[in-house]
Protein backbone atom coordinates (compact mmCIF):
# COMPACT_ATOMS: atom_id res chain seq x y z
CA UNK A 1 -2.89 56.26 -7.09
CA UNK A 2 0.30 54.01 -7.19
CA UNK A 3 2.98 54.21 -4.73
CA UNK A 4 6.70 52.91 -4.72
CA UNK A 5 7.72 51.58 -1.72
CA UNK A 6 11.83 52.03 -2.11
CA UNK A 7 14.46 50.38 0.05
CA UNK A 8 17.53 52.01 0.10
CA UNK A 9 20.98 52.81 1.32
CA UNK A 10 21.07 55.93 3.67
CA UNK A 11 21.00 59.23 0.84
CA UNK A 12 21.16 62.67 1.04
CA UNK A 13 18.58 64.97 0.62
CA UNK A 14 19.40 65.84 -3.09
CA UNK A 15 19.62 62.09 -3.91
CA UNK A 16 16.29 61.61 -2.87
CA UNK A 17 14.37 64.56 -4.54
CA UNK A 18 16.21 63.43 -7.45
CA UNK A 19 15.04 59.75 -7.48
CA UNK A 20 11.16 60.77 -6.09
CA UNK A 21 11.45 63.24 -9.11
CA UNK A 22 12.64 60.85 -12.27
CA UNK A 23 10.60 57.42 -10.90
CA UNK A 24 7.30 59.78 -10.37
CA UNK A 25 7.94 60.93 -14.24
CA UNK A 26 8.37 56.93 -14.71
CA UNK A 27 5.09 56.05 -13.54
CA UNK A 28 3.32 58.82 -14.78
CA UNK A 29 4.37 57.97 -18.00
CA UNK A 30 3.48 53.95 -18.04
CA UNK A 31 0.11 54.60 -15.79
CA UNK A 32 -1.18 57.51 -17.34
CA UNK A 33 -2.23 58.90 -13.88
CA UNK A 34 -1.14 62.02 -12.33
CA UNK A 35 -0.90 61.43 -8.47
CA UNK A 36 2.05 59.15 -7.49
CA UNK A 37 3.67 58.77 -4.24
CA UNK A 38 7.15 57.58 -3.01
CA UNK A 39 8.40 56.48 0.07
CA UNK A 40 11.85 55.88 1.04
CA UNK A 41 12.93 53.50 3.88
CA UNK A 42 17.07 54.10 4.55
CA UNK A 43 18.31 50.88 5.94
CA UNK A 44 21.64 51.31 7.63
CA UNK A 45 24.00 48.39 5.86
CA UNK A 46 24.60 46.97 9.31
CA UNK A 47 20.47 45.91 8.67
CA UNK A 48 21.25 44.45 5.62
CA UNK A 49 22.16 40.69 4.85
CA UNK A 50 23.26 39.73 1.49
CA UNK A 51 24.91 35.39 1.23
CA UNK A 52 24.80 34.91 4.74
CA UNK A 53 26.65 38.39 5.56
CA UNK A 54 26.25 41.63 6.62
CA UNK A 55 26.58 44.50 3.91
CA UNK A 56 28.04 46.03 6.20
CA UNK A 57 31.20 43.68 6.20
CA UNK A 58 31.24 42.60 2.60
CA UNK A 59 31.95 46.90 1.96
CA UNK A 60 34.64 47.22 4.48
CA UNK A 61 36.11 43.88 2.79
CA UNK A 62 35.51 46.06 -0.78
CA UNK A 63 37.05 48.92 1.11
CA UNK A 64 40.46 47.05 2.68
């Protein structure tokens, strides 16, 4: 059975049925199998480090 470890943004609940739903059709397509499962770790962007900075900042930067 493959699984899909995701690491994410926080979501909402309709945000993540919808992505468990389309990449489960994904990989039930490529490896012919029927059981797939999905998990979703939400990583606050304060956790997040992209060049040295936080997400976080580089958003609020976007954002001002």
């Amino acid at each position: 059975m493959p699984m899909v470890i995701i690491e994410g943004p926080k979501a909402d609940v309709e945000t993540k049925r919808e992505l468990v739903k389309r990449i489960t059709e994904v990989i039930r397509e490529v490896y012919k199998v029927h059981h797939v499962s999905v998990i979703i770790h939400e990583n606050e962007t304060e956790n997040v480090g992209s060049d040295g900075e936080l997400l976080s900042d580089i958003i609020a930067r976007r954002r001002g």
